[in-house]
C-alpha atoms as a PDB file:
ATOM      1  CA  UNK A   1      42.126  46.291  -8.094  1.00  0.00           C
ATOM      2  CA  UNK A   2      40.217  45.586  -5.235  1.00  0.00           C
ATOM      3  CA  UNK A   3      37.127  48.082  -3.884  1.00  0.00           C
ATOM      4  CA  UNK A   4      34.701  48.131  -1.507  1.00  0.00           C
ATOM      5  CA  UNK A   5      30.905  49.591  -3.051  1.00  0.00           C
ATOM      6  CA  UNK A   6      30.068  52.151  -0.622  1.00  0.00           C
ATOM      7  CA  UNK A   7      32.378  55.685  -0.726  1.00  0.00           C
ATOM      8  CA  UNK A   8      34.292  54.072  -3.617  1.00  0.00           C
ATOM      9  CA  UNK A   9      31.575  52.997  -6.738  1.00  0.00           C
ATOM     10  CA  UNK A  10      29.386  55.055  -4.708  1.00  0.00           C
ATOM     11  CA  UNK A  11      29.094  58.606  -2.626  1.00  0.00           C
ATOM     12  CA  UNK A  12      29.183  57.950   0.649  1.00  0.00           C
ATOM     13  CA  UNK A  13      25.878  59.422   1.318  1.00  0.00           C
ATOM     14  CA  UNK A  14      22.981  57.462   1.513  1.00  0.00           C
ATOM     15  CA  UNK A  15      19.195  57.694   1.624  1.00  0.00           C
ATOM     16  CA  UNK A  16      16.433  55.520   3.112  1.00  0.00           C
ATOM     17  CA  UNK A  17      14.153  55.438  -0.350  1.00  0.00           C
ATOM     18  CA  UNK A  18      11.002  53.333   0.905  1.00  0.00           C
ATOM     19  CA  UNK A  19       9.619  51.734   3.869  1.00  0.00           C
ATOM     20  CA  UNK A  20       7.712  48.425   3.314  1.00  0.00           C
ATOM     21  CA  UNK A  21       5.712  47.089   6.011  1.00  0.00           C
ATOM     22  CA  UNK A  22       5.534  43.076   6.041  1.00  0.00           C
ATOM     23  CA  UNK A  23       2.161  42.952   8.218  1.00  0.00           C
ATOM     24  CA  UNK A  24       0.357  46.010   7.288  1.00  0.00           C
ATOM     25  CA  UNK A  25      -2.699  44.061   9.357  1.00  0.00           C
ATOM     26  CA  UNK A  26      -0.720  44.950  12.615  1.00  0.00           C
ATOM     27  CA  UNK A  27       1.821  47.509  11.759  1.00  0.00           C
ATOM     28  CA  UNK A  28       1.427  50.406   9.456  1.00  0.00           C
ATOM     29  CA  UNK A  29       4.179  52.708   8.268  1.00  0.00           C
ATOM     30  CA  UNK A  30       3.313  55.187  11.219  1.00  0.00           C
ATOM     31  CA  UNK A  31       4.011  52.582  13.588  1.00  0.00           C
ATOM     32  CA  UNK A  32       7.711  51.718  11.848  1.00  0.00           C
ATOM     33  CA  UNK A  33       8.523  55.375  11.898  1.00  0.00           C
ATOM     34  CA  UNK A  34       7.706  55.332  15.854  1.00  0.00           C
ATOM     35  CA  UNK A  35       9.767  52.305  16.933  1.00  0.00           C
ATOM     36  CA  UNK A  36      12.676  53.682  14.306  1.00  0.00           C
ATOM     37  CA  UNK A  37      12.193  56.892  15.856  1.00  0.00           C
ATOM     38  CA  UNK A  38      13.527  55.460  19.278  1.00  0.00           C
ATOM     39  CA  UNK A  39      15.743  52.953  17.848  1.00  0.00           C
ATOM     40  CA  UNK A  40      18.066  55.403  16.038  1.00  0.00           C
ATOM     41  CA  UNK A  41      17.949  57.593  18.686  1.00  0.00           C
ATOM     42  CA  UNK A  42      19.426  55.057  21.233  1.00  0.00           C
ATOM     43  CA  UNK A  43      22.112  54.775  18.492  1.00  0.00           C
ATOM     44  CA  UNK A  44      24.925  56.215  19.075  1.00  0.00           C
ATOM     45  CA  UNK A  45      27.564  54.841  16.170  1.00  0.00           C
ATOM     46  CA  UNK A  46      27.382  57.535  13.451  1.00  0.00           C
ATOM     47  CA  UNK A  47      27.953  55.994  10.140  1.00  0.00           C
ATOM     48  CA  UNK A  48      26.446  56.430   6.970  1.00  0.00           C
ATOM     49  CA  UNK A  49      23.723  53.914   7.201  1.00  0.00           C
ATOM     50  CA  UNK A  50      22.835  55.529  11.114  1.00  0.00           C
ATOM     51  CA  UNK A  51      23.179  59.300   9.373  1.00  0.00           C
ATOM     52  CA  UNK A  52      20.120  58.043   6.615  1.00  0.00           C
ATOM     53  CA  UNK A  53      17.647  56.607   9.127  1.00  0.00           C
ATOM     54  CA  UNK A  54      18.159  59.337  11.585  1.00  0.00           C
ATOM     55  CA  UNK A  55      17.748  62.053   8.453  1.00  0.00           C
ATOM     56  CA  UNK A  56      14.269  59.785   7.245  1.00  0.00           C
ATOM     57  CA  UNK A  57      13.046  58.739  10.938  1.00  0.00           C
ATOM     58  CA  UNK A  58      13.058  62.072  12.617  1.00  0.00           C
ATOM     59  CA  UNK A  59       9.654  61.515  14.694  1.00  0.00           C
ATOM     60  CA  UNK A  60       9.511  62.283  18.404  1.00  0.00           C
ATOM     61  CA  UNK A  61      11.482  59.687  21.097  1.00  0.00           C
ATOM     62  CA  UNK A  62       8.934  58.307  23.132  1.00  0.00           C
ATOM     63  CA  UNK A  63      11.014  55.188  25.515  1.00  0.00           C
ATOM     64  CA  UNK A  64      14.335  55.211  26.277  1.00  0.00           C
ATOM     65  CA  UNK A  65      16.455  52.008  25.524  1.00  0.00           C
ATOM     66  CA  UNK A  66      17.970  49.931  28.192  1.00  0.00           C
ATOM     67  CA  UNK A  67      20.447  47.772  26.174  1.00  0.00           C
ATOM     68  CA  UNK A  68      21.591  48.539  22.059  1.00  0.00           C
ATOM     69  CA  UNK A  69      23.583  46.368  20.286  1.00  0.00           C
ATOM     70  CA  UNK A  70      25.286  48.496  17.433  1.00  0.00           C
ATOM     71  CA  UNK A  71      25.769  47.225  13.857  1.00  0.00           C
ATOM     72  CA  UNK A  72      28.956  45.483  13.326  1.00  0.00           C
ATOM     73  CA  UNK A  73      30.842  44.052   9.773  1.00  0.00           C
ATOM     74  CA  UNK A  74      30.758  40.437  11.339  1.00  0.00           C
ATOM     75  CA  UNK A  75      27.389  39.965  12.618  1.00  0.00           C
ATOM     76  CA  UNK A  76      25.399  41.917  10.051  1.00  0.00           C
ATOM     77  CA  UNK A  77      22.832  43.011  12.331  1.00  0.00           C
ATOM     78  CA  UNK A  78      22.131  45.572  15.506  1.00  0.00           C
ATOM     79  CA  UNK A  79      19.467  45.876  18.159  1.00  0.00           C
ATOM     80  CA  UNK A  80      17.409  48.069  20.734  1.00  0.00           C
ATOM     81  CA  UNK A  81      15.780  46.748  23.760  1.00  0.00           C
ATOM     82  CA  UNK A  82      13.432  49.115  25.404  1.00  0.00           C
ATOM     83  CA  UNK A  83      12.153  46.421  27.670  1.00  0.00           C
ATOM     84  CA  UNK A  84      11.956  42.879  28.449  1.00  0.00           C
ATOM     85  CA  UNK A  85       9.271  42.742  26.071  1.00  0.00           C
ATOM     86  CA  UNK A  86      10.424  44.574  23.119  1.00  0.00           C
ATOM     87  CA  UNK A  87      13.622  44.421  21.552  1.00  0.00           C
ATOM     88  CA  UNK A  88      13.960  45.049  18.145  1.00  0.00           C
ATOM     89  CA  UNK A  89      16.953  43.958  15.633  1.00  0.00           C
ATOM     90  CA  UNK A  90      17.460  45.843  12.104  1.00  0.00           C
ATOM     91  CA  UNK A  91      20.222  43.780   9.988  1.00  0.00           C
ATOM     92  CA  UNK A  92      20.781  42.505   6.889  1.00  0.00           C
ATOM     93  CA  UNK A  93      17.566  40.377   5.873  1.00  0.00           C
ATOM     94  CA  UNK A  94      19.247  36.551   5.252  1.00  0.00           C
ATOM     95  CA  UNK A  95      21.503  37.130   8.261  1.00  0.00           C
ATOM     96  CA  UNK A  96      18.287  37.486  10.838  1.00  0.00           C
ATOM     97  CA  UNK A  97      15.514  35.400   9.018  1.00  0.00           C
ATOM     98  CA  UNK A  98      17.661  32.588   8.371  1.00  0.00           C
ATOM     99  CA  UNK A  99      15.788  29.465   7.539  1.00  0.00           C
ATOM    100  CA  UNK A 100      12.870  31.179   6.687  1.00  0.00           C
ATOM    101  CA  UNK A 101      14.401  33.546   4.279  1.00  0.00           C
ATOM    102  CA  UNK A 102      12.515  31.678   1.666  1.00  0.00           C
ATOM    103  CA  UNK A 103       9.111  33.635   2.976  1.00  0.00           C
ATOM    104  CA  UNK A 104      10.357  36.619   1.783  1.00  0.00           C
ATOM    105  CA  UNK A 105      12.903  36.017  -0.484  1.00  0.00           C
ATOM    106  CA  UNK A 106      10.818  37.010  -4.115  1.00  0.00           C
ATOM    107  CA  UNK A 107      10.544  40.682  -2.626  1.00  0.00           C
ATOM    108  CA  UNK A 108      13.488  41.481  -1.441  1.00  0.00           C
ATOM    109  CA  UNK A 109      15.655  39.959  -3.997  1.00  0.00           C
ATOM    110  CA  UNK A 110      13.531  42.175  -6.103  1.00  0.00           C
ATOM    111  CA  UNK A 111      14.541  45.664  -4.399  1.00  0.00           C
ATOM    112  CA  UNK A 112      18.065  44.109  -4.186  1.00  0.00           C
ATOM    113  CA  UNK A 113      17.967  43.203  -7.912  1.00  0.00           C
ATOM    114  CA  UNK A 114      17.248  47.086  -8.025  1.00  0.00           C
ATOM    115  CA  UNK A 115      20.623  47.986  -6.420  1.00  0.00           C
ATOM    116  CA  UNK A 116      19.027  49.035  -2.908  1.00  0.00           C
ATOM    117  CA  UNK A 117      20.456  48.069   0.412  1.00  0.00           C
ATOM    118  CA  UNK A 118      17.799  46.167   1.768  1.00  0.00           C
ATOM    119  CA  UNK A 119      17.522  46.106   5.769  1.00  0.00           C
ATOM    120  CA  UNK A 120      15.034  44.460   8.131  1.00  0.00           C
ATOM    121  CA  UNK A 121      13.085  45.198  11.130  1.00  0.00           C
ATOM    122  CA  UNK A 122      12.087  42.760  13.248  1.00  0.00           C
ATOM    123  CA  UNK A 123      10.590  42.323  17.181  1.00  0.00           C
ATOM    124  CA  UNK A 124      12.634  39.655  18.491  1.00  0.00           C
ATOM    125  CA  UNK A 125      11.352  37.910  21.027  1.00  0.00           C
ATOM    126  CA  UNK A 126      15.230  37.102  22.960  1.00  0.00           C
ATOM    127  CA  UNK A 127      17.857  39.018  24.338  1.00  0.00           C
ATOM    128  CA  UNK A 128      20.241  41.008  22.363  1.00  0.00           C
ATOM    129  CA  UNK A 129      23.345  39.065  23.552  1.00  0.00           C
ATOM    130  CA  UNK A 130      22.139  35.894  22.581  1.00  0.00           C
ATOM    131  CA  UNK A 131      25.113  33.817  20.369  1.00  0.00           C
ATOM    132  CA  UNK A 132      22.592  32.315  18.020  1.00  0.00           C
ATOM    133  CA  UNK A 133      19.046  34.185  17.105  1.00  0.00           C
ATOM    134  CA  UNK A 134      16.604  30.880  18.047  1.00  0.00           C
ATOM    135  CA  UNK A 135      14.085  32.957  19.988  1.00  0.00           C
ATOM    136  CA  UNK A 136      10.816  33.928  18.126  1.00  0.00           C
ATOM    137  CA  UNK A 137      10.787  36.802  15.627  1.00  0.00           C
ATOM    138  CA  UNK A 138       8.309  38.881  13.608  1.00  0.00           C
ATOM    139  CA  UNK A 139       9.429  40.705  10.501  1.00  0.00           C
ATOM    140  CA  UNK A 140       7.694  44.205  10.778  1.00  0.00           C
ATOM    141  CA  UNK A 141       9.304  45.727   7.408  1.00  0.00           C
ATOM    142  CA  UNK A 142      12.134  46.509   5.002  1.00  0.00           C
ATOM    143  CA  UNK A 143      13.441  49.713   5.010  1.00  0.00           C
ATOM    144  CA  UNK A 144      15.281  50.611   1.263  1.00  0.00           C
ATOM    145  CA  UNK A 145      18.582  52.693   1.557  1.00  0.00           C
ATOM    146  CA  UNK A 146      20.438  53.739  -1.883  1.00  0.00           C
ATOM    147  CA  UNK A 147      24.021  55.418  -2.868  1.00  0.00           C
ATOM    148  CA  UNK A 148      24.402  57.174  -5.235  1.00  0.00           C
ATOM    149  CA  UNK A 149      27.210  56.206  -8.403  1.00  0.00           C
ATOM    150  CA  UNK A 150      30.208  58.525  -8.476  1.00  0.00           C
ATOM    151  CA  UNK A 151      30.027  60.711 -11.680  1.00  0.00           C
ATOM    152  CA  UNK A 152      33.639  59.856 -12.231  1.00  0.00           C
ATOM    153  CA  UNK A 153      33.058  56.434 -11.783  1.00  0.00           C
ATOM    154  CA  UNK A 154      32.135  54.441 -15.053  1.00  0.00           C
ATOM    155  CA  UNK A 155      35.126  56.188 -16.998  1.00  0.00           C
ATOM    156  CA  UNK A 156      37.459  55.468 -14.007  1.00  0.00           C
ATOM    157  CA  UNK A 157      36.452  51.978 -13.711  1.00  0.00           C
ATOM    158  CA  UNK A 158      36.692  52.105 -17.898  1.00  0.00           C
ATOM    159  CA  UNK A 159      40.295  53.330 -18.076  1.00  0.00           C
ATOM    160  CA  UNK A 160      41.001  50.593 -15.645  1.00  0.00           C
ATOM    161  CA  UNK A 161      39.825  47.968 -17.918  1.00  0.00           C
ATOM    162  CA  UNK A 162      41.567  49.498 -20.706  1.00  0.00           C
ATOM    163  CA  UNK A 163      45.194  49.133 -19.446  1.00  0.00           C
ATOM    164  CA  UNK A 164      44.159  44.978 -18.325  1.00  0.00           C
ATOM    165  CA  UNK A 165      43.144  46.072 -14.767  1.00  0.00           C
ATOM    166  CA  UNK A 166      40.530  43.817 -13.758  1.00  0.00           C
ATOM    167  CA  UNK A 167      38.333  45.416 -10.902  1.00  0.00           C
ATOM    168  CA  UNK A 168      37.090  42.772  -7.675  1.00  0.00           C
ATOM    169  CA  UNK A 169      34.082  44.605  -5.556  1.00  0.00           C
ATOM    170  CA  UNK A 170      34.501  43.437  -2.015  1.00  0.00           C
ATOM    171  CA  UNK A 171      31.222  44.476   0.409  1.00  0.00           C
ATOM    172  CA  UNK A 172      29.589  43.533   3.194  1.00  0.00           C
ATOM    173  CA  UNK A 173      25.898  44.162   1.695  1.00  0.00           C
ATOM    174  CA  UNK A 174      24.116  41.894  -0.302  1.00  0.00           C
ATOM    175  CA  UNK A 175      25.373  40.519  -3.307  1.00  0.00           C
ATOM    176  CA  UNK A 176      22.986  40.643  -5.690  1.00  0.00           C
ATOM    177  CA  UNK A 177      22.650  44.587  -4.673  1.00  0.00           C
ATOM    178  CA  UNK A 178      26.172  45.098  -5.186  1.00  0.00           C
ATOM    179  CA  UNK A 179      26.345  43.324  -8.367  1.00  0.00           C
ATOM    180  CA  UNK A 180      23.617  45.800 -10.332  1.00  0.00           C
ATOM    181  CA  UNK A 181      25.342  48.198  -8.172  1.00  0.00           C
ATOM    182  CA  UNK A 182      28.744  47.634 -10.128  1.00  0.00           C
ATOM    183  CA  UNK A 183      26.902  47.213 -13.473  1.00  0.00           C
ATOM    184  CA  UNK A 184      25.645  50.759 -13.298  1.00  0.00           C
ATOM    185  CA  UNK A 185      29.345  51.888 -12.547  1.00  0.00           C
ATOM    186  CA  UNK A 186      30.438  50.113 -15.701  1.00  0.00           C
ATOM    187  CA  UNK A 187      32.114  47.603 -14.335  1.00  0.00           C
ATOM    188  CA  UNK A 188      33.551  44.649 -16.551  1.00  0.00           C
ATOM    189  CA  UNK A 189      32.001  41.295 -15.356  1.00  0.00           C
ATOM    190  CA  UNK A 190      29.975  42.779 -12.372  1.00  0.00           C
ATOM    191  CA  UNK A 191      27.468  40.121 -13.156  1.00  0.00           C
ATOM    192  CA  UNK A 192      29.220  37.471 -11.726  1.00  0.00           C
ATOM    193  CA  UNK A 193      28.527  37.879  -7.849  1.00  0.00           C
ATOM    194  CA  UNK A 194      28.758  35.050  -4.942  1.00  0.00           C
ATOM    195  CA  UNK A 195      27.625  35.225  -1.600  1.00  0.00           C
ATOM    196  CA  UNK A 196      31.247  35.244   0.554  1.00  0.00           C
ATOM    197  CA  UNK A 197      29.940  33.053   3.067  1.00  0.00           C
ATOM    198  CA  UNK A 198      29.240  30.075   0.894  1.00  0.00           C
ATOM    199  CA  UNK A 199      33.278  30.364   0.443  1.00  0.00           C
ATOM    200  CA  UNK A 200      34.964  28.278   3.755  1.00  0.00           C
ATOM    201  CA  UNK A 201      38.031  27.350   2.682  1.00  0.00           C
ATOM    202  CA  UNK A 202      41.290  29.373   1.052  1.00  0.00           C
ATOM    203  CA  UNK A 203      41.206  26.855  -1.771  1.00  0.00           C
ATOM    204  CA  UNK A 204      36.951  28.311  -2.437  1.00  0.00           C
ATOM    205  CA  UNK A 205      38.072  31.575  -2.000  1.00  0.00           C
ATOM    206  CA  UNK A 206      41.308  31.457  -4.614  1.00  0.00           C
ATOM    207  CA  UNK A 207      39.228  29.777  -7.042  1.00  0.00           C
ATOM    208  CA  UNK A 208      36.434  32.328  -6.367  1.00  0.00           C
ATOM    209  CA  UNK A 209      38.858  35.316  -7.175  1.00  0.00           C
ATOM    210  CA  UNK A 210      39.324  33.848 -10.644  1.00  0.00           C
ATOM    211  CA  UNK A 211      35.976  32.876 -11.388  1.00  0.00           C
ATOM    212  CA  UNK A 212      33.553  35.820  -9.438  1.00  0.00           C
ATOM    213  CA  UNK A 213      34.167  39.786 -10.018  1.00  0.00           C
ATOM    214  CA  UNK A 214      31.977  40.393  -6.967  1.00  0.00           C
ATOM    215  CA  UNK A 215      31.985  39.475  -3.035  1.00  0.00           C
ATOM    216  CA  UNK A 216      28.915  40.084  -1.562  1.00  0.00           C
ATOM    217  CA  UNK A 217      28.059  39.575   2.045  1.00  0.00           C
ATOM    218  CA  UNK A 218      31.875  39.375   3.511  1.00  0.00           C
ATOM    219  CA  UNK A 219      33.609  39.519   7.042  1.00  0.00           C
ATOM    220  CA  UNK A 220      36.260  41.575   7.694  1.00  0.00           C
ATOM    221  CA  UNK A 221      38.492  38.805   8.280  1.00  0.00           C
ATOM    222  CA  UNK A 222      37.502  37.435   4.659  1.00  0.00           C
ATOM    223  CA  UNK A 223      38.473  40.899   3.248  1.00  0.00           C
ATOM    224  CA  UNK A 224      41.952  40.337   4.435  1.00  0.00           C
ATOM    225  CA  UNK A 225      42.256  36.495   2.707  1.00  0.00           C
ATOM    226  CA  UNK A 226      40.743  37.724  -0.702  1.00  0.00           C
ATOM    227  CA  UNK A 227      43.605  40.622  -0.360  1.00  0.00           C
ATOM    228  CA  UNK A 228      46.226  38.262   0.772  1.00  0.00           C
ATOM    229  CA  UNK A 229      45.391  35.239  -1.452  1.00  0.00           C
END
């Protein structure tokens, strides 16, 4: 049985639960809550994640945006640019740091080890259309979203395992997050995870289905193989 974590082991609701700032010397909560102010608002996708940040940020729009990128599946990321010297991009936190993930790796594996959804804010000092993200960029702060379990979930995902069903989490988020994620749903190996874009080839990804209960960090495209194979 194959499921993705949000709106299945979860509600679909969720809820922004913190705001860390990452250089508290130059930006202080007030000033995230400003910029996220006018970044959801030049938002216009409405999905869940959108729906929490515009519930938590709900300051007054000060600048208009002249370009947004919205959050897609493949590219993990989206983007405002209010002008040519300030564009932000709010993604997942490995995807836009990159190399220097290491910097800041201890804390947020430790809200993802929590079972948040851990997203970054960063000023970016390129353009949004830009193929590869090799202009400068300052990390201004995590913001902490959270779904709730389903009630019904641990003895659904129970009665599963009962009758030889194994269960396979497929998401898009992180996943370590998604693995404590599953665990609190009761699900039967949940804490073997692997990061879906480590897997390249069919043969990784058929030997991952036997070995890994769940997919964290997956395209849509590798959705469809881990279906298919």
């Amino acid at each position: 049985l194959c499921v993705d974590k949000t709106g299945t082991v979860t509600e679909n609701k969720m809820a922004v639960e913190d705001v860390v700032c990452l250089c508290p010397d130059r930006y202080i909560e007030d000033d995230i809550r400003l910029i996220m102010a006018d970044y959801v608002a030049a938002m216009s996708a409405d999905n869940d994640t959108m729906a929490a940040l515009r519930k938590y940020f709900t300051g007054n729009v000060n600048q208009a945006a002249e370009q947004a990128l919205p959050f897609t599946s493949a590219k993990k990321y989206g983007g405002v640019s209010f002008h040519d010297d300030e564009t932000y991009l709010l993604g997942a936190p490995d995807v836009l740091l990159g190399d220097r993930y290491g910097e800041y790796a201890e804390r947020i594996d430790a809200y993802s080890a929590k079972g948040c959804r851990v997203l970054l804010l960063a000023l970016y000092d390129g353009k949004l259309d830009d193929e590869a993200l090799t202009a400068e960029m300052m990390p201004l702060a995590l913001i902490l979203l959270s779904n709730k379990i389903r009630p019904e979930a641990p003895q659904t995902f129970a009665y599963f395992a009962q009758q030889g069903v194994r269960t396979k989490v497929i998401s898009g988020d992180n996943a370590m997050a998604v693995s404590e994620v599953a665990k609190r749903a009761g699900i039967a190996g949940a804490e073997q995870y692997v990061d879906a874009r480590t897997l390249k080839t069919d043969e990784e990804i058929a030997e991952a289905i036997e070995k890994y209960t769940v997919f964290g960090r997956v395209t849509p495209d590798q959705k469809l193989s881990l279906i298919h194979i």
